[in-house]
Protein backbone atom coordinates (compact mmCIF):
# COMPACT_ATOMS: atom_id res chain seq x y z
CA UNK A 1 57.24 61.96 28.78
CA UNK A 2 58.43 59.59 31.20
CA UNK A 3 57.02 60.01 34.72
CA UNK A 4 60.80 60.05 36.38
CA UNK A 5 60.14 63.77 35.13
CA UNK A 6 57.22 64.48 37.34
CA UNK A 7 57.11 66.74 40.68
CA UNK A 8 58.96 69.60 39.85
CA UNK A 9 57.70 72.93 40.70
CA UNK A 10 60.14 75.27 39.58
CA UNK A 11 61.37 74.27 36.69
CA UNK A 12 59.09 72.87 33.34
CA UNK A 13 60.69 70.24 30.78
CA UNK A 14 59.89 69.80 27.32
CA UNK A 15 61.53 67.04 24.93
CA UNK A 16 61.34 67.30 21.72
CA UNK A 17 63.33 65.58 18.60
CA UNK A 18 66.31 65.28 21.59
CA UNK A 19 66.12 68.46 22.47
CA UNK A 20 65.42 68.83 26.48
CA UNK A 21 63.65 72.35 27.08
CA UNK A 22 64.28 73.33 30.51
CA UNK A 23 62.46 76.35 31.69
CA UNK A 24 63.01 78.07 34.92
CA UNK A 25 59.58 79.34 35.93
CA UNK A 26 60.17 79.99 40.11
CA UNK A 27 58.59 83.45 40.95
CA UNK A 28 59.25 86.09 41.40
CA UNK A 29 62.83 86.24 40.49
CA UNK A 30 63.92 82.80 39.86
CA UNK A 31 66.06 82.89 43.22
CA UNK A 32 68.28 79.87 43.67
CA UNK A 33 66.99 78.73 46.82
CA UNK A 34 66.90 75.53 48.45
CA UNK A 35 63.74 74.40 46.07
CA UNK A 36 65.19 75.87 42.49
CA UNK A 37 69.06 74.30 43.74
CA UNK A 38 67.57 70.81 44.24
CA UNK A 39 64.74 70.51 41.33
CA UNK A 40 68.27 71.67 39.44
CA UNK A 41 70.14 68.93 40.52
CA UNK A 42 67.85 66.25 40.23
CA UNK A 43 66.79 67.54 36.61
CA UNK A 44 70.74 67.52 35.62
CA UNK A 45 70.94 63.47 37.24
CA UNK A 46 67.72 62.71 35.40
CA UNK A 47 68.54 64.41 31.74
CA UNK A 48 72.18 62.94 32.12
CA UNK A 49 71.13 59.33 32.21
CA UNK A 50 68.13 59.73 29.64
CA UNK A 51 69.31 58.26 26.11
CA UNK A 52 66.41 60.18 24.16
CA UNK A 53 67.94 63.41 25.19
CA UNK A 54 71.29 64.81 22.97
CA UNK A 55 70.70 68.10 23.75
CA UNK A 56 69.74 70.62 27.28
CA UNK A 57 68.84 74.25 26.66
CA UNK A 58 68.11 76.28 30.24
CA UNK A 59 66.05 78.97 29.62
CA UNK A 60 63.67 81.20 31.68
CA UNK A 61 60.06 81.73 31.81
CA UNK A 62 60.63 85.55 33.56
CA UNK A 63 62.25 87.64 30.58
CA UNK A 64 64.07 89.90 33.33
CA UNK A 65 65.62 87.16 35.59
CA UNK A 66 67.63 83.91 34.21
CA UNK A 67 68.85 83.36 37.81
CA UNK A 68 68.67 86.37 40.28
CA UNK A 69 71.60 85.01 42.32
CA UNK A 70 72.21 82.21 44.87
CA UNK A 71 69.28 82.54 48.02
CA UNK A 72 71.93 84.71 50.30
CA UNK A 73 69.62 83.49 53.31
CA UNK A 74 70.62 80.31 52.55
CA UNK A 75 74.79 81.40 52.56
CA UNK A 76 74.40 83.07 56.00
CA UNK A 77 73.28 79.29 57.28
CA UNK A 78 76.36 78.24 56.81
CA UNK A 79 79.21 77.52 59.50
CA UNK A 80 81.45 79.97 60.42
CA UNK A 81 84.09 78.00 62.12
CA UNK A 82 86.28 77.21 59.13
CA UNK A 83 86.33 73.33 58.07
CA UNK A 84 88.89 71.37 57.09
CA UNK A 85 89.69 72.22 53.17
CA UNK A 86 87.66 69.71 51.46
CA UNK A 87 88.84 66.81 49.55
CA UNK A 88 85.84 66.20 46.92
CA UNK A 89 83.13 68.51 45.48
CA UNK A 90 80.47 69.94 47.67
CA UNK A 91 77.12 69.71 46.74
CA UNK A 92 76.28 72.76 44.11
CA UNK A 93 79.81 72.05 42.61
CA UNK A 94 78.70 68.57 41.57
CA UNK A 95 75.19 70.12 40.57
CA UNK A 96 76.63 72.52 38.18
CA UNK A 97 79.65 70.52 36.88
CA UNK A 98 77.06 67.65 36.20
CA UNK A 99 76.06 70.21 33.47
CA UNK A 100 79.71 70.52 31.74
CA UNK A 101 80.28 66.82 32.11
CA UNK A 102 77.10 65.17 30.99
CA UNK A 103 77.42 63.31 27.52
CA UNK A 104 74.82 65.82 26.11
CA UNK A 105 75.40 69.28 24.37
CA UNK A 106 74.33 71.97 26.88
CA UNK A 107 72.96 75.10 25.92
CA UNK A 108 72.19 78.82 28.20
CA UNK A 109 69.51 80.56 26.28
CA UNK A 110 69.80 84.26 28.33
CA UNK A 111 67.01 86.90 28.59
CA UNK A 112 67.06 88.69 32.11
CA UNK A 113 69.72 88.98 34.81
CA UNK A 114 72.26 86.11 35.44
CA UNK A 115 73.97 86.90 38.56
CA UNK A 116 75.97 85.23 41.53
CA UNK A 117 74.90 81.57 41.19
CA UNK A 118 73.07 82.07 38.14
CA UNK A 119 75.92 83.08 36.22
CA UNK A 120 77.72 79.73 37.79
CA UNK A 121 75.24 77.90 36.54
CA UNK A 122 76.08 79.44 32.85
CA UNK A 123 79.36 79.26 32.96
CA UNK A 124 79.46 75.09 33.62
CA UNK A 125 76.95 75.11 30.16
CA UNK A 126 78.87 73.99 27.43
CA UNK A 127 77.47 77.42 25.02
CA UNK A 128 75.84 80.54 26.13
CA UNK A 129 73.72 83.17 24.10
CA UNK A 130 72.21 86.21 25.46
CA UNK A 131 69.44 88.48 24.17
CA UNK A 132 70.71 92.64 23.61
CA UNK A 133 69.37 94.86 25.74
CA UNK A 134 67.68 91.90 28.11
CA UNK A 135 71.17 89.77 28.99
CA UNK A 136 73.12 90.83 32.06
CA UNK A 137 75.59 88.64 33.67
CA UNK A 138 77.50 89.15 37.17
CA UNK A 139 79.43 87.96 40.05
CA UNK A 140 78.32 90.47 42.65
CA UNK A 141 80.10 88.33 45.48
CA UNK A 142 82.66 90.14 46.82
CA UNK A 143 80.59 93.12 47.33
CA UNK A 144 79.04 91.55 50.42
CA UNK A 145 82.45 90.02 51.70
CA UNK A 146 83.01 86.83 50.20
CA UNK A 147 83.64 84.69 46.61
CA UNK A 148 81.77 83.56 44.25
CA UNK A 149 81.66 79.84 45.51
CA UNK A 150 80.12 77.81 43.44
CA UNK A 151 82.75 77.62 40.55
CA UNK A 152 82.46 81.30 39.31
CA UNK A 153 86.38 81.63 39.91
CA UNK A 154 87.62 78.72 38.19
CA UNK A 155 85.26 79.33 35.17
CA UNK A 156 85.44 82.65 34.49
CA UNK A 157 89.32 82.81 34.02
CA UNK A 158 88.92 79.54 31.72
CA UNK A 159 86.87 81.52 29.32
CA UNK A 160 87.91 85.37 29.73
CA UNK A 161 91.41 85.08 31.14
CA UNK A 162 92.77 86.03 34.34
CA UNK A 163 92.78 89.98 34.26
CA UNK A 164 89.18 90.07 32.99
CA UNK A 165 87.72 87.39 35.15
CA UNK A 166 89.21 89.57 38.30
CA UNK A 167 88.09 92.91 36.68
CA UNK A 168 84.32 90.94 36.87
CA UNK A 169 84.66 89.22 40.83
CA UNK A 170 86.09 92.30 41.65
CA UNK A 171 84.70 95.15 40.23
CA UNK A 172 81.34 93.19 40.94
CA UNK A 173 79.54 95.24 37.89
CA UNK A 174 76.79 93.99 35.32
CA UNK A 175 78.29 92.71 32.14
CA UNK A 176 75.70 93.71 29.07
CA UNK A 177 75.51 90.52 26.39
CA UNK A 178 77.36 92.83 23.86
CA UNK A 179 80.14 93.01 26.47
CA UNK A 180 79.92 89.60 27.69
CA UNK A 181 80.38 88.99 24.19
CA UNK A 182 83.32 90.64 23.97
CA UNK A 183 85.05 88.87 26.54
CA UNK A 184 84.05 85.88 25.86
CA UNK A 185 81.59 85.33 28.81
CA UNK A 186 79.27 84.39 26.35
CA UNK A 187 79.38 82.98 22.84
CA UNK A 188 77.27 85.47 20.93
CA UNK A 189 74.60 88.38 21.52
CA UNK A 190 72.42 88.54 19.52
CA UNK A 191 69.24 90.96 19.02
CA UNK A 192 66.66 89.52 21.54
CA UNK A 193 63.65 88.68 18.66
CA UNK A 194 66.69 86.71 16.96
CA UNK A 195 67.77 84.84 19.98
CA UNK A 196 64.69 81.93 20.36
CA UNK A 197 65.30 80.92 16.80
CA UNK A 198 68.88 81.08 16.58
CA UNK A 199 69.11 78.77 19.77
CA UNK A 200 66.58 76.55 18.13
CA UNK A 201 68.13 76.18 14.79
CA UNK A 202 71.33 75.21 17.07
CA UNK A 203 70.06 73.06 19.60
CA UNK A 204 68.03 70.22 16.74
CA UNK A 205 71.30 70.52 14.62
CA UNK A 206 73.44 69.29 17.16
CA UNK A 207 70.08 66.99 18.15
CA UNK A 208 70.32 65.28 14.74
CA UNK A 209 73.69 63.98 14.84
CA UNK A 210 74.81 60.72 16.18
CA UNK A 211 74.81 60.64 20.03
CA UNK A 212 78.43 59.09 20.42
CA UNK A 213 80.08 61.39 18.19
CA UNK A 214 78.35 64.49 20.74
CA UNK A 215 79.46 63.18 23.81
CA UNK A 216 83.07 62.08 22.43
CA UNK A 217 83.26 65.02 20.96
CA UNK A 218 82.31 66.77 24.61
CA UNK A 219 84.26 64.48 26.35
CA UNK A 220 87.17 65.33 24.21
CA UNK A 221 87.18 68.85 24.30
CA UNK A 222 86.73 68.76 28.31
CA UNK A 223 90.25 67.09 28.03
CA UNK A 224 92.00 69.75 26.62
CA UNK A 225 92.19 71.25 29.94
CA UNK A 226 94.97 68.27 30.45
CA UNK A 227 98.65 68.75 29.22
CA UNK A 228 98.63 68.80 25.48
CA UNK A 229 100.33 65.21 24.96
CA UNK A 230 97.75 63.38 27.55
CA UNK A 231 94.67 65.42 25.77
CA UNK A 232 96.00 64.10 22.31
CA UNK A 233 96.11 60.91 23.53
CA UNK A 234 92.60 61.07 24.75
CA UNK A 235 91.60 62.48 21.42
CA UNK A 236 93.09 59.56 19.55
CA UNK A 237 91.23 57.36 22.21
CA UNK A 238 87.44 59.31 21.39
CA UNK A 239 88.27 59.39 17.61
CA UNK A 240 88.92 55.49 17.47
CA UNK A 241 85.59 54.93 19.35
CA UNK A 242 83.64 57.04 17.20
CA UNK A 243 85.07 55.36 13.99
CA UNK A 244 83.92 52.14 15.09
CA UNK A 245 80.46 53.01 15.56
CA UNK A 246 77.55 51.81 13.12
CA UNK A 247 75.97 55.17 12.66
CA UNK A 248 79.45 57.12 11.65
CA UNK A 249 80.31 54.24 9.33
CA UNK A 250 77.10 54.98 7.32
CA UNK A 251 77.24 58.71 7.81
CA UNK A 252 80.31 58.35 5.74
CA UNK A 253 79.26 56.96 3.09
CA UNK A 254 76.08 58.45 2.98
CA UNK A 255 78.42 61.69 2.22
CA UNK A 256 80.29 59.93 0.10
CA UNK A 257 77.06 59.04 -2.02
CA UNK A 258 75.95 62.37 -2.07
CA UNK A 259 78.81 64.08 -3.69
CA UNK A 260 81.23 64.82 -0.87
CA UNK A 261 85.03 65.34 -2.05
CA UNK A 262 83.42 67.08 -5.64
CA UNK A 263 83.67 70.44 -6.73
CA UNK A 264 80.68 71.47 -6.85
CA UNK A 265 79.45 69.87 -3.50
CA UNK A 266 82.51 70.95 -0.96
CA UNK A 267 81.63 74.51 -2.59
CA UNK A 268 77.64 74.64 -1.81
CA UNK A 269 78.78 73.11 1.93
CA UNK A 270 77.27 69.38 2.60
CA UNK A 271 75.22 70.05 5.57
CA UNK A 272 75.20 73.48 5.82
């Protein structure tokens, strides 16, 4: 592994067949502090830029804590005279946006609490899965007088919609992962002995496809928060750039070769 990888105490990183294995290991409850925040952002700036790597799953080396919430130590440090509103993203919105921009498929694999910051975090991840019985994800912000501040408001009401994202930031209550679920906090729950190899299957799938076609693809969907026309035209724009690549050219015809358009093969599911 390359040494650029190298110092980081709360966090460990495995690679494997372009799959990067992030593990949050920062007792005893995985607090996002100062330390977890910036290991965090430099891993994000590090696995964005690193060409071996199609795929990020966060997971957690505590199986009650994911994330226990943002360090509220940290929060009261801030200033209290109001600043000017600010014209460009502070410094956890970058960190955690990184993670939704970042030409790689990114993946939350959840066993443990998820709350405040920690659910942020999740909610800029592309895909999130959460164990039964072991997943719980809030925004517990307002219950001490303030937001949830690093993105939790604009997220939330992306995925869930606008009367269940305030029903979460303001009723500040654990969501279970069957509920989460249900709302679409999360993509799936699944029973927690399932979970591991359900994210794995998942993560070297997407891993063994071409790396343009993922981040076009991601790139692509990102823009269909845009006006319809202007995220068609994007699409058109990805699509063309894919098609001219060397690897989708012979993709293609490697299905073609194999049967694709017949019977017999469209019925069994190329790839499935």
């Amino acid at each position: 592994m390359s040494s650029k990888y190298e110092g980081f105490s709360a966090l460990k990183l495995k690679i494997e067949r372009g799959v990067a294995w992030v593990t949050i290991d920062h007792p005893p409850i995985n607090l996002f502090d100062l330390v977890l925040i910036q290991e965090m952002d430099r891993m994000g700036r590090e696995l964005e830029s690193d060409d071996a790597v199609r795929v990020v799953v966060l997971q957690s080396a505590n199986p009650d804590f994911f994330i226990a919430h943002a360090d509220v130590t940290l929060i009261q440090q801030l200033p209290k005279n109001v600043p000017s509103k600010p014209t460009s993203l502070g410094w956890f919105h970058q960190m955690v946006d990184r993670f939704r921009t970042m030409p790689k498929a990114t993946i939350g694999k959840i066993e443990g609490r998820a709350r405040g910051g920690g659910s942020e975090l999740l909610l800029s991840l592309d895909m999130r899965f959460g164990a039964i019985g072991r997943a719980i994800l809030s925004q517990p912000e307002v219950a001490v007088g303030i937001i949830p501040g690093g993105s939790g408001t604009q997220r939330l009401p992306r995925l869930i919609g606008r009367g269940r994202a305030l029903e979460a930031i303001l009723g500040c209550q654990d969501f279970s992962a069957e509920l989460a679920e249900r709302y679409g906090y999360i993509n799936r729950a699944l029973p927690a002995h399932e979970l591991t190899p359900f994210v794995e299957r998942l993560a070297y799938r997407i891993a063994s496809f071409p790396a343009p076609a993922i981040a076009m693809a991601k790139a692509s969907v990102n823009a269909a928060e845009l006006p319809t026309v202007e995220g068609l035209l994007e699409e058109a724009h990805f699509f063309n750039q894919t098609l001219a690549t060397q690897e989708a050219q012979e993709r293609m015809a490697a299905f073609m070769a194999a049967g694709g358009q017949t019977y017999a093969v469209e019925l069994a599911g190329i790839g499935a």
